[in-house]
PDB file of N, CA and C in Angstrom:
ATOM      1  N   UNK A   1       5.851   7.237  13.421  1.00  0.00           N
ATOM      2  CA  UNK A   1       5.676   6.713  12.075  1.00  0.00           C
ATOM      3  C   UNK A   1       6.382   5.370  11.949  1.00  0.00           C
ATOM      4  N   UNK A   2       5.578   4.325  11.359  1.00  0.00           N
ATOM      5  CA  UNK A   2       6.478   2.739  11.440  1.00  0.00           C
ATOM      6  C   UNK A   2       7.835   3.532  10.313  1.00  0.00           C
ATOM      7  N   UNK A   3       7.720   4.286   9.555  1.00  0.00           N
ATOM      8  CA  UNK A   3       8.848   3.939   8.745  1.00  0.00           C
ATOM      9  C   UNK A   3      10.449   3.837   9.985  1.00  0.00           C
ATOM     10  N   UNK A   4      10.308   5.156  11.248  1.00  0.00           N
ATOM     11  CA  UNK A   4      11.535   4.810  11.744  1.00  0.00           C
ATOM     12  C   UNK A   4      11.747   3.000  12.330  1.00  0.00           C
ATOM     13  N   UNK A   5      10.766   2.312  11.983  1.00  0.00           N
ATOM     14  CA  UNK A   5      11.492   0.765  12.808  1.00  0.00           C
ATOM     15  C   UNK A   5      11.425  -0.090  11.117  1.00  0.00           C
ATOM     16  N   UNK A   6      11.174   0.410  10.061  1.00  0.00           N
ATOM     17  CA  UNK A   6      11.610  -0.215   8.990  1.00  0.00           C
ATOM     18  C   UNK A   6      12.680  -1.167   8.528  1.00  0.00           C
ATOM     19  N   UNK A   7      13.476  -1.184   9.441  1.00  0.00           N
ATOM     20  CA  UNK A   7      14.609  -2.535   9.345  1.00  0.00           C
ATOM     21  C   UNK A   7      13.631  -3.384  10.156  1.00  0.00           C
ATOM     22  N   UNK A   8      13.045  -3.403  11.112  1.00  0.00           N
ATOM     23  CA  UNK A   8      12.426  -4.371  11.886  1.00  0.00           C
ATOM     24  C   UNK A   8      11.466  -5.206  11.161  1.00  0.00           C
ATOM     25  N   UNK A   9      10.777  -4.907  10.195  1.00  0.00           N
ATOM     26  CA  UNK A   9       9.306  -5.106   9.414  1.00  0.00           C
ATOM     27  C   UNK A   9       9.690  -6.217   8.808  1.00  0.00           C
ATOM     28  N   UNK A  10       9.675  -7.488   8.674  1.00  0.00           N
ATOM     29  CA  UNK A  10       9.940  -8.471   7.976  1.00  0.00           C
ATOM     30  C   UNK A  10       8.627  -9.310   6.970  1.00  0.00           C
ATOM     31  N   UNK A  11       7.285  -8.307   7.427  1.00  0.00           N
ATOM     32  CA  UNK A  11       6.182  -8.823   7.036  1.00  0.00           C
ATOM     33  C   UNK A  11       6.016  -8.207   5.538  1.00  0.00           C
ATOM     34  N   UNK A  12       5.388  -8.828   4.263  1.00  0.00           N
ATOM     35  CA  UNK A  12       5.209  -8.200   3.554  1.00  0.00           C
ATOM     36  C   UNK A  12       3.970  -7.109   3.306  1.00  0.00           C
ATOM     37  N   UNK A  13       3.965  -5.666   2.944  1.00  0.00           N
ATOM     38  CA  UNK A  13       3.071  -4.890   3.347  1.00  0.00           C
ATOM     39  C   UNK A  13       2.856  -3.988   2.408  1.00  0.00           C
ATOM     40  N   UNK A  14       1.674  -3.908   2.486  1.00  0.00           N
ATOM     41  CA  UNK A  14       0.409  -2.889   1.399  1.00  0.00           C
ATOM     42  C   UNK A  14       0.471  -1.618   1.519  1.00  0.00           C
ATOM     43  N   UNK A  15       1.076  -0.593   1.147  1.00  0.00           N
ATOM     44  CA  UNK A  15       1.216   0.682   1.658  1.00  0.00           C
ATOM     45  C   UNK A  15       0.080   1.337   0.715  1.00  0.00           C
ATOM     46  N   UNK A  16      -1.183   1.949   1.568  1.00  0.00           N
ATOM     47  CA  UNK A  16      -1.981   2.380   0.540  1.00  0.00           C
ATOM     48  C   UNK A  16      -1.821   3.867   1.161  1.00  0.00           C
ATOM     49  N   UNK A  17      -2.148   4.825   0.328  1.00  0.00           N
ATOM     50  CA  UNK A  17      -1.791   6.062   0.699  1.00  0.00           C
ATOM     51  C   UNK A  17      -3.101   7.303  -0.355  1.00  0.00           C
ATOM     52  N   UNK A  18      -3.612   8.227   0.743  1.00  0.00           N
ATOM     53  CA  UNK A  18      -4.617   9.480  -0.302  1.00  0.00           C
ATOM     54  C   UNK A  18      -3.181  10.793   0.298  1.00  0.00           C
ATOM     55  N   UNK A  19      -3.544  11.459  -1.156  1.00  0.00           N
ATOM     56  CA  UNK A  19      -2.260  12.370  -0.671  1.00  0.00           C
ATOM     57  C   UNK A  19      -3.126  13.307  -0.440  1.00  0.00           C
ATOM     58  N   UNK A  20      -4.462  13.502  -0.106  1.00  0.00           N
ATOM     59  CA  UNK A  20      -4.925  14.626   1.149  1.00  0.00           C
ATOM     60  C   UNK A  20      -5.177  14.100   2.643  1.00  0.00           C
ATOM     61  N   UNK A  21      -4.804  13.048   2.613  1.00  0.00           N
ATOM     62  CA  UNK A  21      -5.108  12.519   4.062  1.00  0.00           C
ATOM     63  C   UNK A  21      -3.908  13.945   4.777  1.00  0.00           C
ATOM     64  N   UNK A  22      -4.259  14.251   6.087  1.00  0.00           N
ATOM     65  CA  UNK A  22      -4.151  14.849   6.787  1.00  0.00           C
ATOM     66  C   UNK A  22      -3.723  14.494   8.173  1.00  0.00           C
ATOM     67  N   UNK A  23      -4.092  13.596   8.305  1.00  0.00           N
ATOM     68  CA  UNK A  23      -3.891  12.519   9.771  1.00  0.00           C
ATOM     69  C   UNK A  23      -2.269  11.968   9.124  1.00  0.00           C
ATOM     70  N   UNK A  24      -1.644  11.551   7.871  1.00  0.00           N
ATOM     71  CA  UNK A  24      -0.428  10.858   7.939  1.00  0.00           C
ATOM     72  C   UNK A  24      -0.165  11.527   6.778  1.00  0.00           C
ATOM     73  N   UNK A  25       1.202  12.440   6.699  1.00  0.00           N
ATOM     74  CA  UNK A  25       1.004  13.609   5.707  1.00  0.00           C
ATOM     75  C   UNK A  25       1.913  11.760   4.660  1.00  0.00           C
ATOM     76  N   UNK A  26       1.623  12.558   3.333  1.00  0.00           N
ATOM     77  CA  UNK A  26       1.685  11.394   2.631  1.00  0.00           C
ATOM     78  C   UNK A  26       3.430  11.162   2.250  1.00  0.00           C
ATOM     79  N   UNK A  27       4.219  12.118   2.612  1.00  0.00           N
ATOM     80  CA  UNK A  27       5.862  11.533   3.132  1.00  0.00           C
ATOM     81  C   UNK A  27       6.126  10.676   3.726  1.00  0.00           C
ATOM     82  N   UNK A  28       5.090  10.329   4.860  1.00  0.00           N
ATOM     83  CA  UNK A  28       5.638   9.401   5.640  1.00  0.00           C
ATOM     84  C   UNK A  28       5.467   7.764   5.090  1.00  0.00           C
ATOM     85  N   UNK A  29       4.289   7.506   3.872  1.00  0.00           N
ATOM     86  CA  UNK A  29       3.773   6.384   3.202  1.00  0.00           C
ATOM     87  C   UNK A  29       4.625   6.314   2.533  1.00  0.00           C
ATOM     88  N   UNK A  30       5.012   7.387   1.800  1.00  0.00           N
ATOM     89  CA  UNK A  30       6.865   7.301   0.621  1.00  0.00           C
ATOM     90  C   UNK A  30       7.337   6.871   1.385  1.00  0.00           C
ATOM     91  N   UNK A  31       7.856   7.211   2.084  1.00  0.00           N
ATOM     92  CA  UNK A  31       9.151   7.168   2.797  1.00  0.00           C
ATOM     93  C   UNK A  31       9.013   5.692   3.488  1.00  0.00           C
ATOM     94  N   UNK A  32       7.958   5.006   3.960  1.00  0.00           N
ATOM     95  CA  UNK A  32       7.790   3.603   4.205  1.00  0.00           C
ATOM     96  C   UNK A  32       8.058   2.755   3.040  1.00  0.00           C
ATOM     97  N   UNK A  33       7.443   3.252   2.157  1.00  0.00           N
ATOM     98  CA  UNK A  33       7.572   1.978   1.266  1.00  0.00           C
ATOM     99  C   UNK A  33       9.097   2.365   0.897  1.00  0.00           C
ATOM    100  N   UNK A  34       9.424   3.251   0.574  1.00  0.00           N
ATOM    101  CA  UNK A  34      10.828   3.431   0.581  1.00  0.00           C
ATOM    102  C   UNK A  34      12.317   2.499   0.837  1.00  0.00           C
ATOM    103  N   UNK A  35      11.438   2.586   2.368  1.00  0.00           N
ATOM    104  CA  UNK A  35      12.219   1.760   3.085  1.00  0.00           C
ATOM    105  C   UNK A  35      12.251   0.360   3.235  1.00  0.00           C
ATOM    106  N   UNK A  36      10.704   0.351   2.864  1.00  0.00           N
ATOM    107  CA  UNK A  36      10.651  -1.828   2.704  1.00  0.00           C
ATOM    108  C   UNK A  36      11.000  -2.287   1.712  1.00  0.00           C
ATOM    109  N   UNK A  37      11.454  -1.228   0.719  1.00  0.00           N
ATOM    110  CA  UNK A  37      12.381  -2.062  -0.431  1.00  0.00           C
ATOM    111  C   UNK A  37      13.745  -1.567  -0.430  1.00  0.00           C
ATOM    112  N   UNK A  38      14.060  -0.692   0.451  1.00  0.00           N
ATOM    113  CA  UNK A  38      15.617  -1.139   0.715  1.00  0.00           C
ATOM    114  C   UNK A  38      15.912  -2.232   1.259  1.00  0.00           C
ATOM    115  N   UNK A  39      14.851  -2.298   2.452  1.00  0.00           N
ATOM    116  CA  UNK A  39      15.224  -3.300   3.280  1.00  0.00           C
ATOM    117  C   UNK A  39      15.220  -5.105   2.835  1.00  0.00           C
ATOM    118  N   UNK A  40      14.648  -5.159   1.518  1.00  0.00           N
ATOM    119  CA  UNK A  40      14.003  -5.982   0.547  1.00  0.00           C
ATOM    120  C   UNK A  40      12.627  -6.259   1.148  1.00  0.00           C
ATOM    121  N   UNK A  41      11.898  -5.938   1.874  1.00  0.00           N
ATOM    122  CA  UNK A  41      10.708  -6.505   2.158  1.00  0.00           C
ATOM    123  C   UNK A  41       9.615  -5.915   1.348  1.00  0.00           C
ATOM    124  N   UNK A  42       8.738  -7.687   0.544  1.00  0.00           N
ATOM    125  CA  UNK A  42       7.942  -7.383  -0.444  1.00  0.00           C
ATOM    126  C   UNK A  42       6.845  -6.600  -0.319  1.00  0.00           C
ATOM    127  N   UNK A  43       6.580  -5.658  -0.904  1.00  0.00           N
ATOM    128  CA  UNK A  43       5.734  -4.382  -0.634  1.00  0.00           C
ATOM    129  C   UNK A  43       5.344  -3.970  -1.896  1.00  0.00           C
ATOM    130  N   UNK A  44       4.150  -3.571  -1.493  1.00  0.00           N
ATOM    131  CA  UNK A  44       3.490  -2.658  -3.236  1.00  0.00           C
ATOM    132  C   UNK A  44       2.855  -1.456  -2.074  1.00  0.00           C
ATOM    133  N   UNK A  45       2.932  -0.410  -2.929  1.00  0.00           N
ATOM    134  CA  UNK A  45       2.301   0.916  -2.919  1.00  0.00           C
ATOM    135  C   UNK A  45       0.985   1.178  -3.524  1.00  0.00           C
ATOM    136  N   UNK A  46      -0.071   1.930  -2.943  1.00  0.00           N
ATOM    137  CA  UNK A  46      -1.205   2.147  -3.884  1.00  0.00           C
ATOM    138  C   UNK A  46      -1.153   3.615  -3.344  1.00  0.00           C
ATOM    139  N   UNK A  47      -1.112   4.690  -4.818  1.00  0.00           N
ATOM    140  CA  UNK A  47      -1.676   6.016  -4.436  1.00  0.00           C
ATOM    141  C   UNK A  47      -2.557   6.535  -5.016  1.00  0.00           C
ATOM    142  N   UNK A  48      -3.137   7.144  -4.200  1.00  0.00           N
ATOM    143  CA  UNK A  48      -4.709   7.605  -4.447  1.00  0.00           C
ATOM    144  C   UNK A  48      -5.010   9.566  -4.675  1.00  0.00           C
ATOM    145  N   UNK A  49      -4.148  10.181  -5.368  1.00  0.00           N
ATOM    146  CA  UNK A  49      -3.761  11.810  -5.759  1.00  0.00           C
ATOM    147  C   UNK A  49      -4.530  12.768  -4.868  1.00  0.00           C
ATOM    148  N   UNK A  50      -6.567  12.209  -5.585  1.00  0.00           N
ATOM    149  CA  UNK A  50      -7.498  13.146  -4.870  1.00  0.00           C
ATOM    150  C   UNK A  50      -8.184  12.106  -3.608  1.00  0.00           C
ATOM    151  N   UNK A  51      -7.825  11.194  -2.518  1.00  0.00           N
ATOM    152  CA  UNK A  51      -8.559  10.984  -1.806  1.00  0.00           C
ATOM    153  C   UNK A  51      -7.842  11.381  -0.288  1.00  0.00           C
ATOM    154  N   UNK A  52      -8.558  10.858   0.676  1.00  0.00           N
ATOM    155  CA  UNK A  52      -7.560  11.309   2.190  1.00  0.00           C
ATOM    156  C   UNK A  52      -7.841  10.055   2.896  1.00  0.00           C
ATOM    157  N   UNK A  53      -8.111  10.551   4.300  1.00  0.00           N
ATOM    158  CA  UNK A  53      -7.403   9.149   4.899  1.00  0.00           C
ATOM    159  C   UNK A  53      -8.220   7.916   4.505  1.00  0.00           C
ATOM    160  N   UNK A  54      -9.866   7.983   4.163  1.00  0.00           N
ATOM    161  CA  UNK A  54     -10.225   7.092   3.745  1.00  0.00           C
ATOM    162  C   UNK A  54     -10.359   7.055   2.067  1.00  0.00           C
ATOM    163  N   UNK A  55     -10.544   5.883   1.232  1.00  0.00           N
ATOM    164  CA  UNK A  55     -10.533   5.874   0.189  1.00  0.00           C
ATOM    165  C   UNK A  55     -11.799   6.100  -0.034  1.00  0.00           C
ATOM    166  N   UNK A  56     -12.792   6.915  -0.358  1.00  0.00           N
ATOM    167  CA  UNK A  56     -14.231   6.494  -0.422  1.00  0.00           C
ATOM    168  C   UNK A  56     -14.507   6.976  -1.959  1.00  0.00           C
ATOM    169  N   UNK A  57     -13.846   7.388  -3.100  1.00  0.00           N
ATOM    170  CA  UNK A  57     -14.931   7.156  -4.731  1.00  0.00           C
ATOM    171  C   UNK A  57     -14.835   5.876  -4.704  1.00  0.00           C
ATOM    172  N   UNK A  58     -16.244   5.809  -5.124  1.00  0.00           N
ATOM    173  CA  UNK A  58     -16.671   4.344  -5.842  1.00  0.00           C
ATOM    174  C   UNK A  58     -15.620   4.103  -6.514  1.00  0.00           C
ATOM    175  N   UNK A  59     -15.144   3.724  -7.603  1.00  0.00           N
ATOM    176  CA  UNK A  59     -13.919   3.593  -8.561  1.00  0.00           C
ATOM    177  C   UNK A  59     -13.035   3.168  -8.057  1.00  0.00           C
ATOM    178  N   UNK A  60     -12.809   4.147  -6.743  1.00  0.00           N
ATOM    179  CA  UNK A  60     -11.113   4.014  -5.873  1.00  0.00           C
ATOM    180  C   UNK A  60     -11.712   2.958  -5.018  1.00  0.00           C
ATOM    181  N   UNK A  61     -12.643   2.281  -4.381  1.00  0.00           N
ATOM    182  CA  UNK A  61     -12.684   1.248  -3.787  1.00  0.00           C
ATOM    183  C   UNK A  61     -12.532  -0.112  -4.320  1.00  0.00           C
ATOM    184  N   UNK A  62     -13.528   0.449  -5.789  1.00  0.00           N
ATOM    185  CA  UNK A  62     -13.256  -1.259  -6.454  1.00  0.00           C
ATOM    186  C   UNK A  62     -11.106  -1.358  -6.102  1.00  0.00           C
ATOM    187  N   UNK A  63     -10.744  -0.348  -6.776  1.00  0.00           N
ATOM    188  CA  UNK A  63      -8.988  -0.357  -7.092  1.00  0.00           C
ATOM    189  C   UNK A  63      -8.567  -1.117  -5.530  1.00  0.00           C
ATOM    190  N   UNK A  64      -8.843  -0.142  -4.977  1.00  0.00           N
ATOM    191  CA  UNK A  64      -8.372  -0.507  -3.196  1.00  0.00           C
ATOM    192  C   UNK A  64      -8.589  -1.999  -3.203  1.00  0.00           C
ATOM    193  N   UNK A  65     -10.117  -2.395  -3.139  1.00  0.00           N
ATOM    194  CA  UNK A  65     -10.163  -4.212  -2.861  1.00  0.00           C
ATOM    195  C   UNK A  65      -9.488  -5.022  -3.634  1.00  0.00           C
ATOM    196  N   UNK A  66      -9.767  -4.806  -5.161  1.00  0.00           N
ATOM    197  CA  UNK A  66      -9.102  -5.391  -5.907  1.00  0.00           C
ATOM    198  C   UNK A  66      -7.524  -5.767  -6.060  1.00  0.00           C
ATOM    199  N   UNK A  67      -6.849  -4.706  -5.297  1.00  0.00           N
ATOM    200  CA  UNK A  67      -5.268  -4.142  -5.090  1.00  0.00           C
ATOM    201  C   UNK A  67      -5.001  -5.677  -3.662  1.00  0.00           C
ATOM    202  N   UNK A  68      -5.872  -5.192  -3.100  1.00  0.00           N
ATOM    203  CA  UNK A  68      -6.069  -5.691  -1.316  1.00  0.00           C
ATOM    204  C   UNK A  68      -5.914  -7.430  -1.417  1.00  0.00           C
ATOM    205  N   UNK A  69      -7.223  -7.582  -2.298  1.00  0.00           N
ATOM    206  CA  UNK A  69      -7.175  -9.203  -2.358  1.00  0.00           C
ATOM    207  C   UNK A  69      -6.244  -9.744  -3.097  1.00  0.00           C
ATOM    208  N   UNK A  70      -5.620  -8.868  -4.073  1.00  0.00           N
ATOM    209  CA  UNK A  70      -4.627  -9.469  -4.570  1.00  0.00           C
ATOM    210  C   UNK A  70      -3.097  -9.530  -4.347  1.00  0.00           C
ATOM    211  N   UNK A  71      -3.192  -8.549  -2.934  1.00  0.00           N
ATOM    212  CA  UNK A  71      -2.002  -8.728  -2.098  1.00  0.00           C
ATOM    213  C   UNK A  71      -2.083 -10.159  -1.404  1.00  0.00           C
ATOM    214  N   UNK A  72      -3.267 -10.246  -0.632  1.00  0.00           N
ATOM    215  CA  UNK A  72      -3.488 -11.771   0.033  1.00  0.00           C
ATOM    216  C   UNK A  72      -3.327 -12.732  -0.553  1.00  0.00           C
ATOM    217  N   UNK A  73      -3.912 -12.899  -1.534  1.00  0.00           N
ATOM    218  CA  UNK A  73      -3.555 -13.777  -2.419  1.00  0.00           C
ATOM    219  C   UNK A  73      -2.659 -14.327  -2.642  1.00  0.00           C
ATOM    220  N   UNK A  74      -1.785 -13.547  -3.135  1.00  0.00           N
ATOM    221  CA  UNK A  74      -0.013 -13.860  -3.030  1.00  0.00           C
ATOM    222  C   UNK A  74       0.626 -13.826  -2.215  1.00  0.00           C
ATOM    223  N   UNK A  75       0.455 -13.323  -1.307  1.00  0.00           N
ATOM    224  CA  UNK A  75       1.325 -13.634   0.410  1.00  0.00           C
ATOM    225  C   UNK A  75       0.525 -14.435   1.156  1.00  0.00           C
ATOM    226  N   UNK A  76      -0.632 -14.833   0.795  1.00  0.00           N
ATOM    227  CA  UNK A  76      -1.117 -16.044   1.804  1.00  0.00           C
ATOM    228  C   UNK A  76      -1.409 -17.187   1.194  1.00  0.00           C
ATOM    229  N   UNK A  77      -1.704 -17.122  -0.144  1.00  0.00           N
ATOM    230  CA  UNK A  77      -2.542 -18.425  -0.671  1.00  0.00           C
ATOM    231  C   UNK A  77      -1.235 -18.937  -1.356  1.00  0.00           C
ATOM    232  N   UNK A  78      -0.066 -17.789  -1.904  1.00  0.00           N
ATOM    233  CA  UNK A  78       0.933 -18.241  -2.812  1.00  0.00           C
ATOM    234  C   UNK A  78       0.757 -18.139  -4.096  1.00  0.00           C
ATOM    235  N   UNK A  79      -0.654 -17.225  -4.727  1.00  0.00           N
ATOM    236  CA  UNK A  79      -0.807 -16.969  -5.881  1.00  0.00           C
ATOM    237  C   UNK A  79       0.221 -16.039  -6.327  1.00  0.00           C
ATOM    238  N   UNK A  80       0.346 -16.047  -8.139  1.00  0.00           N
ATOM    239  CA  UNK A  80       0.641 -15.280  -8.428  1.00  0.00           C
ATOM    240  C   UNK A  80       0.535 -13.833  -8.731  1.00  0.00           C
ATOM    241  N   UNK A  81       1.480 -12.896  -8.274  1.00  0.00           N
ATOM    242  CA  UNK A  81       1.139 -11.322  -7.914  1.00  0.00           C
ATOM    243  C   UNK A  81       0.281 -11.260  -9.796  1.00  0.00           C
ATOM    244  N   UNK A  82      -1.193 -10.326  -9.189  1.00  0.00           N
ATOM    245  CA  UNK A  82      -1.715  -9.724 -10.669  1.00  0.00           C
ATOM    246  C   UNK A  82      -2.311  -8.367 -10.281  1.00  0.00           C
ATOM    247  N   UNK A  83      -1.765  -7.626 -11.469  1.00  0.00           N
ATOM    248  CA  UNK A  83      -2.271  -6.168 -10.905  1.00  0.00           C
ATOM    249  C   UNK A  83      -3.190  -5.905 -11.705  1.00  0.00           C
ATOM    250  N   UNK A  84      -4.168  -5.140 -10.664  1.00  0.00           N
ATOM    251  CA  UNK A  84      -5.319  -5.454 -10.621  1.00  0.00           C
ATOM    252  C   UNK A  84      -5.987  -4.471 -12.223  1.00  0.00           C
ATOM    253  N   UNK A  85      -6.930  -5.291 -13.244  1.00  0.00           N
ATOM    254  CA  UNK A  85      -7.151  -4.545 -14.449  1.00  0.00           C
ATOM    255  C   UNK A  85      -7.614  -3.372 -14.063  1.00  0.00           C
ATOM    256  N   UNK A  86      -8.041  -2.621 -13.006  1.00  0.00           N
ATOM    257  CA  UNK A  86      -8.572  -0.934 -13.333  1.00  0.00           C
ATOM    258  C   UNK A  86      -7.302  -0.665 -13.043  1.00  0.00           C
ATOM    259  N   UNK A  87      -6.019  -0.844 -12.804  1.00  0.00           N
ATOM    260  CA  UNK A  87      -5.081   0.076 -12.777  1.00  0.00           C
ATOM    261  C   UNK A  87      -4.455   0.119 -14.120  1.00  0.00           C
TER     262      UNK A  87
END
């Protein structure tokens, strides 16, 4: 699980998480983002209650891209962070 090298991570990072995914029980996505803001590294969380490892309702994808591009945005272009209106 990256969270044990979490002091190492200096990149800023998108932790998106379905808490039926099964492949990465969803402790270990807490427990990351957890850790990238102890560590101060800028991070947002997205959780998703009823989906699993992939996000697939319609609804939850617009959220997902919308969440997604507006991470890039601000860590690459230098925009300002906006969260996204369906949340």
């Amino acid at each position: 699980s990256p969270y044990l090298d979490a002091a190492k991570i200096r990149t800023p990072m998108l932790v998106i998480h379905g808490a039926k995914d099964y492949r990465v029980p969803v402790g270990q996505g807490a427990a990351l983002f957890q850790d990238l803001q102890r560590f101060e590294v800028p991070a947002k969380y997205l959780y998703f209650p009823d989906e699993n490892h992939w996000i697939l309702s319609p609804g939850h994808i617009q959220v997902w891209y919308a969440t997604f591009l507006n991470f890039l945005d601000h860590h690459v272009l230098g925009d300002e962070w906006q969260r996204p209106g369906l949340l």
